[in-house]
C-alpha atoms as a PDB file:
ATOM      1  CA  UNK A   1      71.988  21.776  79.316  1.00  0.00           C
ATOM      2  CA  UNK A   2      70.181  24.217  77.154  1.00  0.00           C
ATOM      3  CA  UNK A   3      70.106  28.352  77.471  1.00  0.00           C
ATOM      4  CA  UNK A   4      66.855  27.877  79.327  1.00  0.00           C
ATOM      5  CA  UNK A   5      67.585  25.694  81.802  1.00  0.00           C
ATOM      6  CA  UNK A   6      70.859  28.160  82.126  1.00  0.00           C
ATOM      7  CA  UNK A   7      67.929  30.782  83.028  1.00  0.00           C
ATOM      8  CA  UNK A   8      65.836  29.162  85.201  1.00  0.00           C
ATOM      9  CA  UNK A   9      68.706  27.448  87.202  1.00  0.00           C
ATOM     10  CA  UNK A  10      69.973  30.922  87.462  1.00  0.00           C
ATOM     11  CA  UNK A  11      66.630  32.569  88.711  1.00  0.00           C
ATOM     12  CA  UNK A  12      66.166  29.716  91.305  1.00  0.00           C
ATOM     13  CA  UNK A  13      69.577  30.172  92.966  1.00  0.00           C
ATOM     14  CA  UNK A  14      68.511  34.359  93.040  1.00  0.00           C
ATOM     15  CA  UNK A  15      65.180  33.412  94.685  1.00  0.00           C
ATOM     16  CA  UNK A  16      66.329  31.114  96.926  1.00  0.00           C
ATOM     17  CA  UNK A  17      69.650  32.483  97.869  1.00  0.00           C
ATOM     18  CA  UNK A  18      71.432  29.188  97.684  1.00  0.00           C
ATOM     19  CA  UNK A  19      72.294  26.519  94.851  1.00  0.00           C
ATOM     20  CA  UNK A  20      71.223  23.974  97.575  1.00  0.00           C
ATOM     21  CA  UNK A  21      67.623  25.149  97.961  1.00  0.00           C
ATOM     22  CA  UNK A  22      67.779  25.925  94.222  1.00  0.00           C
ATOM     23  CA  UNK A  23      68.561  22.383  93.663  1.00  0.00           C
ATOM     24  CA  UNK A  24      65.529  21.113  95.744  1.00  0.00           C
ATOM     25  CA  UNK A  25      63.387  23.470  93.896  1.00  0.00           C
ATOM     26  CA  UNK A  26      64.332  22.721  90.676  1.00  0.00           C
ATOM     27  CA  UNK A  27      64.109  18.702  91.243  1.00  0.00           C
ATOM     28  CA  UNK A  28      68.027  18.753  90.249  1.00  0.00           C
ATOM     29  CA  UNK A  29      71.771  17.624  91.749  1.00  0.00           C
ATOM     30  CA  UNK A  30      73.407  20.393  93.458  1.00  0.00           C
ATOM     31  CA  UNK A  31      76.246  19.393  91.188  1.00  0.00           C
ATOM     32  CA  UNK A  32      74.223  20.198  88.181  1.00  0.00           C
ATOM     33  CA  UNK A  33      72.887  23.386  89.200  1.00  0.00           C
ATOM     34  CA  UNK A  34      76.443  24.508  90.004  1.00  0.00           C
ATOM     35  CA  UNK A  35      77.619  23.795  86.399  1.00  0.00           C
ATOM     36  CA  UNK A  36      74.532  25.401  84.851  1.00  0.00           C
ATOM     37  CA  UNK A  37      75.278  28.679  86.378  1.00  0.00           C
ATOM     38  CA  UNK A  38      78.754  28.288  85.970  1.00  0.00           C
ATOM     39  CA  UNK A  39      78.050  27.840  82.047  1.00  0.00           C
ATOM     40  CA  UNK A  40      75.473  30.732  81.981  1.00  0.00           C
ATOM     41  CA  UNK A  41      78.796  33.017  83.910  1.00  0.00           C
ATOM     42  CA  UNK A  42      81.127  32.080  81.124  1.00  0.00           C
ATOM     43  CA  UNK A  43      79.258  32.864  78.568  1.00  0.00           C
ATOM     44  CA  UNK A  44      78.185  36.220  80.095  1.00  0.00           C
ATOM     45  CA  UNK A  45      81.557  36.594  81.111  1.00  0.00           C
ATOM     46  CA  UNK A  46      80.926  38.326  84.069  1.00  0.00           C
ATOM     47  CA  UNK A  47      80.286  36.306  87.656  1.00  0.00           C
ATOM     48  CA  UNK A  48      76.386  36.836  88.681  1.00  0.00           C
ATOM     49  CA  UNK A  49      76.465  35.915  92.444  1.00  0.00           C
ATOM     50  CA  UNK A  50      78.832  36.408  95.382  1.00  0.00           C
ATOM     51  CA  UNK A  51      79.352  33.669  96.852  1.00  0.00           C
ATOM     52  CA  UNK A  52      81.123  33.310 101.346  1.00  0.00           C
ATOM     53  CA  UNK A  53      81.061  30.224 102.934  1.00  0.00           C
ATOM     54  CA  UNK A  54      77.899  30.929 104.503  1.00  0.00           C
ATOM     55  CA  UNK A  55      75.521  33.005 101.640  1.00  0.00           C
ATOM     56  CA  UNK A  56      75.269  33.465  97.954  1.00  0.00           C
ATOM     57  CA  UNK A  57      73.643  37.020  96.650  1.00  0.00           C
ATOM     58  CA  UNK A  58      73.584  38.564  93.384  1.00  0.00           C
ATOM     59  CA  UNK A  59      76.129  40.784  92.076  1.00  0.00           C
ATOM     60  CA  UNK A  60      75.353  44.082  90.951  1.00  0.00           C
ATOM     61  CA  UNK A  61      75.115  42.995  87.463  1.00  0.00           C
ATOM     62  CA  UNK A  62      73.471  40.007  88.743  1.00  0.00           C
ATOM     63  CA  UNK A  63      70.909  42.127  90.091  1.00  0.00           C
ATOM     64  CA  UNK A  64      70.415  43.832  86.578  1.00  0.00           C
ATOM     65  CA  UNK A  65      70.274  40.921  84.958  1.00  0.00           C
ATOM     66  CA  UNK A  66      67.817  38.586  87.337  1.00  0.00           C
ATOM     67  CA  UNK A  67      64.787  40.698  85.942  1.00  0.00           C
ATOM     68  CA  UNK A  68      65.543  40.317  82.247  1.00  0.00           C
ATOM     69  CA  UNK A  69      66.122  36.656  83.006  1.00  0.00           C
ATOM     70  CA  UNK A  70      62.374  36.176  84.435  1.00  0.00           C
ATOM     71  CA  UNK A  71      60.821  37.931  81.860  1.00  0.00           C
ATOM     72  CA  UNK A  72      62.528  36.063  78.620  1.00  0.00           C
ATOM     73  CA  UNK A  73      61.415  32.486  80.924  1.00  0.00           C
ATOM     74  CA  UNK A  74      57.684  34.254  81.292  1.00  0.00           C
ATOM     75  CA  UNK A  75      57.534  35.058  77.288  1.00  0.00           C
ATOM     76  CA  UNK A  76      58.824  31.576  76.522  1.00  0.00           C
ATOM     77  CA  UNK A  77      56.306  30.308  78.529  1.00  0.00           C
ATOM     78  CA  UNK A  78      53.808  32.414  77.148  1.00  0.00           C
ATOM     79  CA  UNK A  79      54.622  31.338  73.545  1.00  0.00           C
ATOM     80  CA  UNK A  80      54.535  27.449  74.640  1.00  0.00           C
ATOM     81  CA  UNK A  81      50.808  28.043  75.742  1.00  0.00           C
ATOM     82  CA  UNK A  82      50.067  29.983  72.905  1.00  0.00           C
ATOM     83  CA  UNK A  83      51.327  27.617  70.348  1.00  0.00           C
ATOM     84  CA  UNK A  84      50.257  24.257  72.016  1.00  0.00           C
ATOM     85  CA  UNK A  85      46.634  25.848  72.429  1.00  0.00           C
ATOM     86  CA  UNK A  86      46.696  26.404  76.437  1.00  0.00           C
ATOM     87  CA  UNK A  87      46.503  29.670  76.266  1.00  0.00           C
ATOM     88  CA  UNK A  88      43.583  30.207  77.684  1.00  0.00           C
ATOM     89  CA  UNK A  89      43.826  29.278  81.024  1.00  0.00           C
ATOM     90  CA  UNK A  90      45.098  31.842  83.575  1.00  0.00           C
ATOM     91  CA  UNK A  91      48.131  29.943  85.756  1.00  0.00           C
ATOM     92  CA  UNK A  92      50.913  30.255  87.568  1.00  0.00           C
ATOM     93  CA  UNK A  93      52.361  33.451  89.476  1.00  0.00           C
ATOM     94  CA  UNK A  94      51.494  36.885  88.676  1.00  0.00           C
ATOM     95  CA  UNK A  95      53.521  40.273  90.240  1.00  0.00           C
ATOM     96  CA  UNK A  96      51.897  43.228  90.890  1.00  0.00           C
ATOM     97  CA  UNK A  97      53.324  46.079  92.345  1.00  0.00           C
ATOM     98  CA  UNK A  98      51.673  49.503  93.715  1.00  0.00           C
ATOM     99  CA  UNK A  99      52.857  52.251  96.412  1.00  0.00           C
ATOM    100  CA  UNK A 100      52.171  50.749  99.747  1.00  0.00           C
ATOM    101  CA  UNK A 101      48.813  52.826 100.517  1.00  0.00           C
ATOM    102  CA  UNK A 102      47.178  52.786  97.297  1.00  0.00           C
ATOM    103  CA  UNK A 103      47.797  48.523  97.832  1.00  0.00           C
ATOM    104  CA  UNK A 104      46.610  48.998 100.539  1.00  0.00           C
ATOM    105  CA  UNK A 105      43.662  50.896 100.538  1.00  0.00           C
ATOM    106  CA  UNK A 106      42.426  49.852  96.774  1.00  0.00           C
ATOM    107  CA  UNK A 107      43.727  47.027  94.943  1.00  0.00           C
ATOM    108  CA  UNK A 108      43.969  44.618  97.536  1.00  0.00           C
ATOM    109  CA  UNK A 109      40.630  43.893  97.670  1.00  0.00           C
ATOM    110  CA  UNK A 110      40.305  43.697  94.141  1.00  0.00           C
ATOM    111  CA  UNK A 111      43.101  41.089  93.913  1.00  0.00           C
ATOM    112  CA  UNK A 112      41.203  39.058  96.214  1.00  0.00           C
ATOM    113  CA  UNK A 113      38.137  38.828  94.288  1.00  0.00           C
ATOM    114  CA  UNK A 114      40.621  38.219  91.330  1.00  0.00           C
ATOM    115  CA  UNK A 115      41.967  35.179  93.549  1.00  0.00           C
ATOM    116  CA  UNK A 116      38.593  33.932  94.465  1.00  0.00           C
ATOM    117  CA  UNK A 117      37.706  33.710  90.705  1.00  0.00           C
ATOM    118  CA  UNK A 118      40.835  32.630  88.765  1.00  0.00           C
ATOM    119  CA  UNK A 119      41.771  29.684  91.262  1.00  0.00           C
ATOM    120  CA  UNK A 120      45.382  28.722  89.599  1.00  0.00           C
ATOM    121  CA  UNK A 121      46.907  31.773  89.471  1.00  0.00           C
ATOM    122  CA  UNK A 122      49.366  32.924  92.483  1.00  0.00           C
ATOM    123  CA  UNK A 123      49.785  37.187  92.841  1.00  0.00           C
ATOM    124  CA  UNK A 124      53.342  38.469  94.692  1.00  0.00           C
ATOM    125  CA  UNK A 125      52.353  42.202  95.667  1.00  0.00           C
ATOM    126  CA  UNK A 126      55.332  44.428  95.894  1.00  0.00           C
ATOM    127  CA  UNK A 127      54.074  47.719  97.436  1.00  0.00           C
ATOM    128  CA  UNK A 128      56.637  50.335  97.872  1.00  0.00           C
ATOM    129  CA  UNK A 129      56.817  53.660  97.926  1.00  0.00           C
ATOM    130  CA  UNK A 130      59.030  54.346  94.654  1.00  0.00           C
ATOM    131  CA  UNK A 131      59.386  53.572  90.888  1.00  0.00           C
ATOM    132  CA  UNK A 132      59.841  50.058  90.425  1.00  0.00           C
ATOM    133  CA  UNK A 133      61.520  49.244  87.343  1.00  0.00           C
ATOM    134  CA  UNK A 134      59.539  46.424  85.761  1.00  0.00           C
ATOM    135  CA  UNK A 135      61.708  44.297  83.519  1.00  0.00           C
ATOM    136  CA  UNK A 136      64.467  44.561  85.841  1.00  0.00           C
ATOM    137  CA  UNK A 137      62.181  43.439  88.908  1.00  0.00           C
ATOM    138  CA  UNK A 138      60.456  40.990  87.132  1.00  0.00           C
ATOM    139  CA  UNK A 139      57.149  43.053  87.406  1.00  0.00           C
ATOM    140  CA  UNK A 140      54.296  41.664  85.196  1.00  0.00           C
ATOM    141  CA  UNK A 141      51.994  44.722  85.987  1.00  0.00           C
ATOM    142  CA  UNK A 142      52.358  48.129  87.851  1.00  0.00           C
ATOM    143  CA  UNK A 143      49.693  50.965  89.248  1.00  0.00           C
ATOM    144  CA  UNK A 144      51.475  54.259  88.098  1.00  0.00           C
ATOM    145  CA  UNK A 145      49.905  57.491  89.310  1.00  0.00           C
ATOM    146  CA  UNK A 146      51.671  60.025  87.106  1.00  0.00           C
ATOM    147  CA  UNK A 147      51.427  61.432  83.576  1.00  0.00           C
ATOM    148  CA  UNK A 148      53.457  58.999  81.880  1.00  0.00           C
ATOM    149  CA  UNK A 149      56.322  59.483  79.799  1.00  0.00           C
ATOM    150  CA  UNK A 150      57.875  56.142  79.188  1.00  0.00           C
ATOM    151  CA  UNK A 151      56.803  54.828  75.618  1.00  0.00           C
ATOM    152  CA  UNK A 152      58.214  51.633  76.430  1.00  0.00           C
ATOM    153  CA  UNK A 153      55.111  50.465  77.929  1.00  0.00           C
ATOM    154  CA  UNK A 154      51.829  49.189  77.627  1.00  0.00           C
ATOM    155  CA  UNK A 155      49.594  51.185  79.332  1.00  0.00           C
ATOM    156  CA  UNK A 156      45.443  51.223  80.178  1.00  0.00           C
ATOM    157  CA  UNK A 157      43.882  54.285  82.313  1.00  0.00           C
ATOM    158  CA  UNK A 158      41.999  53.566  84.831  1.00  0.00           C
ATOM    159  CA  UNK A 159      40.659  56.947  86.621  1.00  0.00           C
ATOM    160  CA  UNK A 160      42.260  59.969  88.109  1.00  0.00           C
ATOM    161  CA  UNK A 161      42.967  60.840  91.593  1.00  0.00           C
ATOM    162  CA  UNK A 162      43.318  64.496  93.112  1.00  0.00           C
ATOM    163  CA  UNK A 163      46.472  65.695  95.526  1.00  0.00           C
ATOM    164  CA  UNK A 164      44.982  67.609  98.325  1.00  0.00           C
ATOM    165  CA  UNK A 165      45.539  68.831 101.505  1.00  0.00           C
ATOM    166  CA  UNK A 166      43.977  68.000 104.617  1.00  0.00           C
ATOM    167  CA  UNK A 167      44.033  68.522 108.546  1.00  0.00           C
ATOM    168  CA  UNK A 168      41.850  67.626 111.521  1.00  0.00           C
ATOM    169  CA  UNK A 169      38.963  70.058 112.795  1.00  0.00           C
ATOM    170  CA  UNK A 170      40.380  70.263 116.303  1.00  0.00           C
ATOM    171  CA  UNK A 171      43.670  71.570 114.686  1.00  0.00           C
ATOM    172  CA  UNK A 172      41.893  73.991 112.359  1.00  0.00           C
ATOM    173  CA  UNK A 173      39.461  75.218 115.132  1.00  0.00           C
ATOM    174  CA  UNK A 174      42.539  76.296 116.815  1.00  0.00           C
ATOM    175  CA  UNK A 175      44.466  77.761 114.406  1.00  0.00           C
ATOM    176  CA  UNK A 176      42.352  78.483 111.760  1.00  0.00           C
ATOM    177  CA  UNK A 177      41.501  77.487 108.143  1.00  0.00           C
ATOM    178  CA  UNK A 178      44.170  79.049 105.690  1.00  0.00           C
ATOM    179  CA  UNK A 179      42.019  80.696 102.868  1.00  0.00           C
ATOM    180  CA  UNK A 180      45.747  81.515 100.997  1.00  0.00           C
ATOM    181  CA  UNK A 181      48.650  79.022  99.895  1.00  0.00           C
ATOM    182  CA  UNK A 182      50.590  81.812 101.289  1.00  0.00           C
ATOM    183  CA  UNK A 183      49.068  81.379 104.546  1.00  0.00           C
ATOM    184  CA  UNK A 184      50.252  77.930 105.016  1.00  0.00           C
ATOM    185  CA  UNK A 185      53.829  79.815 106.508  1.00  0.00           C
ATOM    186  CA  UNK A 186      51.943  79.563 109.519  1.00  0.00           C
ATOM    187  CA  UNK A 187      50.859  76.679 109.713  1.00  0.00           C
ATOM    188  CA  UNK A 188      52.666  73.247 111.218  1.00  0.00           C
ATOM    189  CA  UNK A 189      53.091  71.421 108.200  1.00  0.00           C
ATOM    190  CA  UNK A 190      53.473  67.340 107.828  1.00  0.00           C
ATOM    191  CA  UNK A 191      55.648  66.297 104.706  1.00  0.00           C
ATOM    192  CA  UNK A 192      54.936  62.751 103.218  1.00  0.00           C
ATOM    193  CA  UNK A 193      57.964  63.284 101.219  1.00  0.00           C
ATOM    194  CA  UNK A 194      55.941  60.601  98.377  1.00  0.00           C
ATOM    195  CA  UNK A 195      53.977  63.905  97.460  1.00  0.00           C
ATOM    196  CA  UNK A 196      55.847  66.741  98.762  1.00  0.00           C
ATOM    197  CA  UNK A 197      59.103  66.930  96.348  1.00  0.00           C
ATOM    198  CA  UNK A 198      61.743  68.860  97.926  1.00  0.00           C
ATOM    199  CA  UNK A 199      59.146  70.612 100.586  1.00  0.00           C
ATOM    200  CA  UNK A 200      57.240  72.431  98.282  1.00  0.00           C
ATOM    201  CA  UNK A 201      53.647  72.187  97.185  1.00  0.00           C
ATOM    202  CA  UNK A 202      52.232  72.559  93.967  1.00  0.00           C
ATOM    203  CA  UNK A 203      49.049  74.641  93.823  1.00  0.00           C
ATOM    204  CA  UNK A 204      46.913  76.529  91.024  1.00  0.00           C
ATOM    205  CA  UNK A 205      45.995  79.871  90.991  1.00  0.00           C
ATOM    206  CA  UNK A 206      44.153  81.876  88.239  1.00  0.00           C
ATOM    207  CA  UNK A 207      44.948  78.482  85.917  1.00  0.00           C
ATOM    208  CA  UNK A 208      48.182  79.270  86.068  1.00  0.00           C
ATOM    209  CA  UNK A 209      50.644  76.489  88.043  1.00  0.00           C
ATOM    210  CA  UNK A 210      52.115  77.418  91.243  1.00  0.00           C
ATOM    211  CA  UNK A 211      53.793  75.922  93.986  1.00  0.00           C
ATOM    212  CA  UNK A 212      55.202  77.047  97.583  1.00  0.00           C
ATOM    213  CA  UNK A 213      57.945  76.136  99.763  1.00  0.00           C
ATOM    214  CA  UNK A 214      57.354  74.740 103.279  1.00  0.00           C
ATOM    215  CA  UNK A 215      59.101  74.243 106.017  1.00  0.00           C
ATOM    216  CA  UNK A 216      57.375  70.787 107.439  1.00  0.00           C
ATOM    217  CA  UNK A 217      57.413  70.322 111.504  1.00  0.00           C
ATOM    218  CA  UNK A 218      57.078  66.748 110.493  1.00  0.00           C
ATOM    219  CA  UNK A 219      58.441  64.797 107.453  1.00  0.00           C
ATOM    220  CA  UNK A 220      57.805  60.813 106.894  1.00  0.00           C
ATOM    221  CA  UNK A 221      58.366  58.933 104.202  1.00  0.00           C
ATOM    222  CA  UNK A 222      55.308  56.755 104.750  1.00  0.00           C
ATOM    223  CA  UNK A 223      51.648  58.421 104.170  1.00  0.00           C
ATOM    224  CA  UNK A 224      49.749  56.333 107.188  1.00  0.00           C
ATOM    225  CA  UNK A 225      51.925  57.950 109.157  1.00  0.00           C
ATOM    226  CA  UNK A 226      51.225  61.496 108.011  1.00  0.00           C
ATOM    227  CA  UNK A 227      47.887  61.080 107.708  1.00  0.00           C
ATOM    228  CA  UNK A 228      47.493  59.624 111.503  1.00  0.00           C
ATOM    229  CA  UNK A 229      49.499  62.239 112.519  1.00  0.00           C
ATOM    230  CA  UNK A 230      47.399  64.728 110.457  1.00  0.00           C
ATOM    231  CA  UNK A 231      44.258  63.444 113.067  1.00  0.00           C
ATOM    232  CA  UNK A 232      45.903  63.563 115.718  1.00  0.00           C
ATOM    233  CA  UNK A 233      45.841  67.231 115.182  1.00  0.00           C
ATOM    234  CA  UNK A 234      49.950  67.788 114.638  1.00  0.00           C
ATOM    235  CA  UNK A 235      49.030  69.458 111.490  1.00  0.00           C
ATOM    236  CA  UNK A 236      48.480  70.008 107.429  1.00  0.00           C
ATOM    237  CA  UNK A 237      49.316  66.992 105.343  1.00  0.00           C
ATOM    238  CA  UNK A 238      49.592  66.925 101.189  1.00  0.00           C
ATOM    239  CA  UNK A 239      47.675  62.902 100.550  1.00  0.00           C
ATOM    240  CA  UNK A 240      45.766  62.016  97.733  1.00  0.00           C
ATOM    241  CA  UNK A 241      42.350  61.547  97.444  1.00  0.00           C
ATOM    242  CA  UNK A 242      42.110  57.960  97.805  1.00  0.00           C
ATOM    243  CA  UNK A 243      44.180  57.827 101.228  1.00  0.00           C
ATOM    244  CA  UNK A 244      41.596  60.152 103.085  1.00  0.00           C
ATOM    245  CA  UNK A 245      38.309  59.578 101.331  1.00  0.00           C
ATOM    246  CA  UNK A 246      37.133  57.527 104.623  1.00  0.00           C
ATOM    247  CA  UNK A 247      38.670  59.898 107.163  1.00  0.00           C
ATOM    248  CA  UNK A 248      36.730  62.577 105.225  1.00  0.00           C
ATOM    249  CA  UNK A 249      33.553  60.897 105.091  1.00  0.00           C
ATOM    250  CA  UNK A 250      34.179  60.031 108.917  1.00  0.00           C
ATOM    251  CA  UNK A 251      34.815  63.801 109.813  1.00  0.00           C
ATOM    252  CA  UNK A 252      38.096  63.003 111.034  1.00  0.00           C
ATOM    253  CA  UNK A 253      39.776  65.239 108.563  1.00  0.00           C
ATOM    254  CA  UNK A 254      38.523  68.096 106.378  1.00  0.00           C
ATOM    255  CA  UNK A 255      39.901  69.384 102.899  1.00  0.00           C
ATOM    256  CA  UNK A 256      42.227  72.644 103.182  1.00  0.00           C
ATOM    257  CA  UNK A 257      42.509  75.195 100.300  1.00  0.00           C
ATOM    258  CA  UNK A 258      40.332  72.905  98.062  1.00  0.00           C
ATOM    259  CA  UNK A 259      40.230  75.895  95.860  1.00  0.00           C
ATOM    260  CA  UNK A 260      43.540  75.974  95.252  1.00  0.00           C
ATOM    261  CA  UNK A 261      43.567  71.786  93.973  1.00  0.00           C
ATOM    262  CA  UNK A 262      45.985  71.277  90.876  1.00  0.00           C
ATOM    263  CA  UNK A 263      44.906  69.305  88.153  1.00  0.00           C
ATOM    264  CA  UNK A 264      43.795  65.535  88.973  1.00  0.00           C
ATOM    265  CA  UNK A 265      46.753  62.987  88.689  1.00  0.00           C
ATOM    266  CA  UNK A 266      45.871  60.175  86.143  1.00  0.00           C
ATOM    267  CA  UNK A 267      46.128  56.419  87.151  1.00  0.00           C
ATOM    268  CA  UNK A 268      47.287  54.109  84.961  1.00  0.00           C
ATOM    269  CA  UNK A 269      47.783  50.062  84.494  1.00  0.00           C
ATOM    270  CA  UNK A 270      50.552  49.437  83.242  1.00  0.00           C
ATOM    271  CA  UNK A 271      52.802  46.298  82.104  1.00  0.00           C
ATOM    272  CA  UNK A 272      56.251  45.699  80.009  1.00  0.00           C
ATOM    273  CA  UNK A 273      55.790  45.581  76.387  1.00  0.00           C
ATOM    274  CA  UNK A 274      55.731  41.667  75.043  1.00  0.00           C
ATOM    275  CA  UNK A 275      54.986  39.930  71.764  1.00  0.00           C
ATOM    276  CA  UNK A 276      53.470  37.511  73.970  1.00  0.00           C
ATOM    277  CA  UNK A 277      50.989  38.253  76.991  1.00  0.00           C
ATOM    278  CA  UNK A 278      50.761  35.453  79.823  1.00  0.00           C
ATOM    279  CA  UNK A 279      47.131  34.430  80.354  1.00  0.00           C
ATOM    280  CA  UNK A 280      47.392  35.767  84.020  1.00  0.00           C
ATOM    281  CA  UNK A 281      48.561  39.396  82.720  1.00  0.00           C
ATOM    282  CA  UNK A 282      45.577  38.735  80.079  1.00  0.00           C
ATOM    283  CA  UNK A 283      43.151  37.718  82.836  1.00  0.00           C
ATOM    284  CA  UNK A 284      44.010  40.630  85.653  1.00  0.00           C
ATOM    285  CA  UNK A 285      44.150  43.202  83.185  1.00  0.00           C
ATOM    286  CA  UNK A 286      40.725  42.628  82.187  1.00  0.00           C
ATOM    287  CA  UNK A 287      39.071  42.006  85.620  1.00  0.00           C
ATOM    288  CA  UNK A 288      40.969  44.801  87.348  1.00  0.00           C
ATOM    289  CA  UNK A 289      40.357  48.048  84.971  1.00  0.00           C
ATOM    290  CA  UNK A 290      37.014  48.034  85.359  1.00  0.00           C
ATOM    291  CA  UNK A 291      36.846  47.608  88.925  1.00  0.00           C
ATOM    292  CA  UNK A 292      39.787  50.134  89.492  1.00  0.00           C
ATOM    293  CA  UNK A 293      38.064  52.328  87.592  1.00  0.00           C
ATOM    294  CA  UNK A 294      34.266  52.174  89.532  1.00  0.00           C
ATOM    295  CA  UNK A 295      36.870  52.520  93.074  1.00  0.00           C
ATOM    296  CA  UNK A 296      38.446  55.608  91.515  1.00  0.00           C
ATOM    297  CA  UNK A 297      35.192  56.883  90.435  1.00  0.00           C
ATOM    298  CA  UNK A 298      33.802  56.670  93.889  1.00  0.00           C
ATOM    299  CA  UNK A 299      36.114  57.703  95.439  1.00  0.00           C
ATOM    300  CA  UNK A 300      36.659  60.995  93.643  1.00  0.00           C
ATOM    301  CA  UNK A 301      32.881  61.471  94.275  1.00  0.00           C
ATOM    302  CA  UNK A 302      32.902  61.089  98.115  1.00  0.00           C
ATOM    303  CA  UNK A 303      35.867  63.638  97.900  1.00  0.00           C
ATOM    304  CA  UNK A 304      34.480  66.277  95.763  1.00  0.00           C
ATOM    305  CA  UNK A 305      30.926  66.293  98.103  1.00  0.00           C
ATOM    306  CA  UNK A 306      33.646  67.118 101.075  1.00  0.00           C
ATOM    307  CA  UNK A 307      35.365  69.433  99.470  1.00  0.00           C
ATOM    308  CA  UNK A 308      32.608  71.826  98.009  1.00  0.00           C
END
């Protein structure tokens, strides 16, 4: 039994929680996948999995290593296809993760049109609402809304989106549209904590950077929530622009302190750096950038006509 068959014994057993299912997965013995990932623990010298009478789970350094493991199997994949000539052909599974509303709201549809046109080619979406760490979670591409600082990846922008605050009419008409950042004391205040870091809200004033502490009435840690509760009149939310851009146009929300707005957040693509490039990645980079970008772009305009 090679190194590779080592690998992808040991990936199986992670993905399907048990050498049996691994076994039926991988068309082998249960015997034989035992041995491979007993070989593959020796000469790690560490144990990967934890294994009772009635489960098996990764260890923690099983868990570190699971993601390297899928990405060396995806490159030697990708350097088979490449050097046989069957390159070309976009196949096999592709993960894509993205916080759950920005999934939600604008890349799902574009990975179904993706679907619809590349027939062979399976997509996992992870949407969560944190900083998934790509080669350890097996990630073949990423939407990161930040400045980015990690040089360690391969990276295509694909628009800008704005943090802003919002609230209904009914609650405004009652207590009145805050014209200061300062004003917002007042105010009932709901936290997504996704945007605001350690209650406090980042503003500009004059071009200079600001921010303010709150003191939220509400705090979530899921923006649906705080954005329902936002029209349900509970209060001021922080969102960004692509989250609201329908409740906006619907008059269901309205923009608070727009004058205040800090600089636009940039969006990015991004995906592990790799001598070699599956077809998929190839494939989804190309038909998703543009179309992220025309979303974004429409988006921001629907926004900005609210917001003046």
């Amino acid at each position: 039994m090679d190194r590779l068959d080592e690998l992808r014994i040991f990936v199986g057993v992670a993905e399907c929680g048990s050498f049996v299912g691994a076994a039926r997965q991988l068309s082998m013995s249960p015997p034989a996948v035992t041995r491979g990932v007993a070989a593959l623990e020796e000469r790690l010298g560490l144990p990967l999995f934890a294994r009772t009478t009635r489960a098996v789970r990764l260890t923690d350094k099983g868990e570190q290593f699971v993601g390297t493991a899928r990405r060396l199997l995806q490159d030697f994949e990708a350097a088979q296809q490449e050097i046989t000539g069957e390159s070309g052909a976009p196949a096999g599974l592709l993960t894509i993760s993205a916080s759950v509303t920005f999934g939600r709201y604008v890349l799902a549809p574009i990975v179904s049109e993706f679907l619809e046109a590349h027939k062979n080619v399976d997509v996992s979406m992870l949407l969560v609402e944190r900083l998934v760490d790509l080669v350890d979670e097996g990630v073949d591409i990423a939407v990161r809304i930040a400045h980015l600082s990690d040089s360690s990846l391969i990276a295509r922008r694909v628009g800008e989106v704005q943090r802003m605050l919002v609230a209904s009419p009914a609650y405004l008409s009652e207590r009145g549209l805050p014209e200061l950042p300062s004003e917002l004391a007042r105010h009932d205040v709901i936290a997504f904590t996704g945007l605001l870091q350690n209650r406090a809200w980042r503003y500009q004033e004059q071009s200079r950077d600001r921010k303010i502490e709150l003191s939220p009435r509400l705090e979530v840690t899921d923006a649906a929530t705080a954005i329902t509760a936002a029209q349900s009149g509970r209060g001021i939310t922080g969102v960004y622009s692509y989250m609201v851009h329908e409740a906006l146009a619907a008059g269901h929300l309205q923009p608070v302190l727009s004058a205040f707005a800090s600089d636009p957040v940039p969006v990015h693509l991004i995906r592990p750096q790799s001598r070699f490039v599956s077809p998929q990645v190839r494939a989804f980079m190309d038909f998703a950038v543009p179309r992220l970008s025309a979303a974004l772009n429409t988006i921001g305009a629907e926004v900005d006509a609210h917001s003046s």
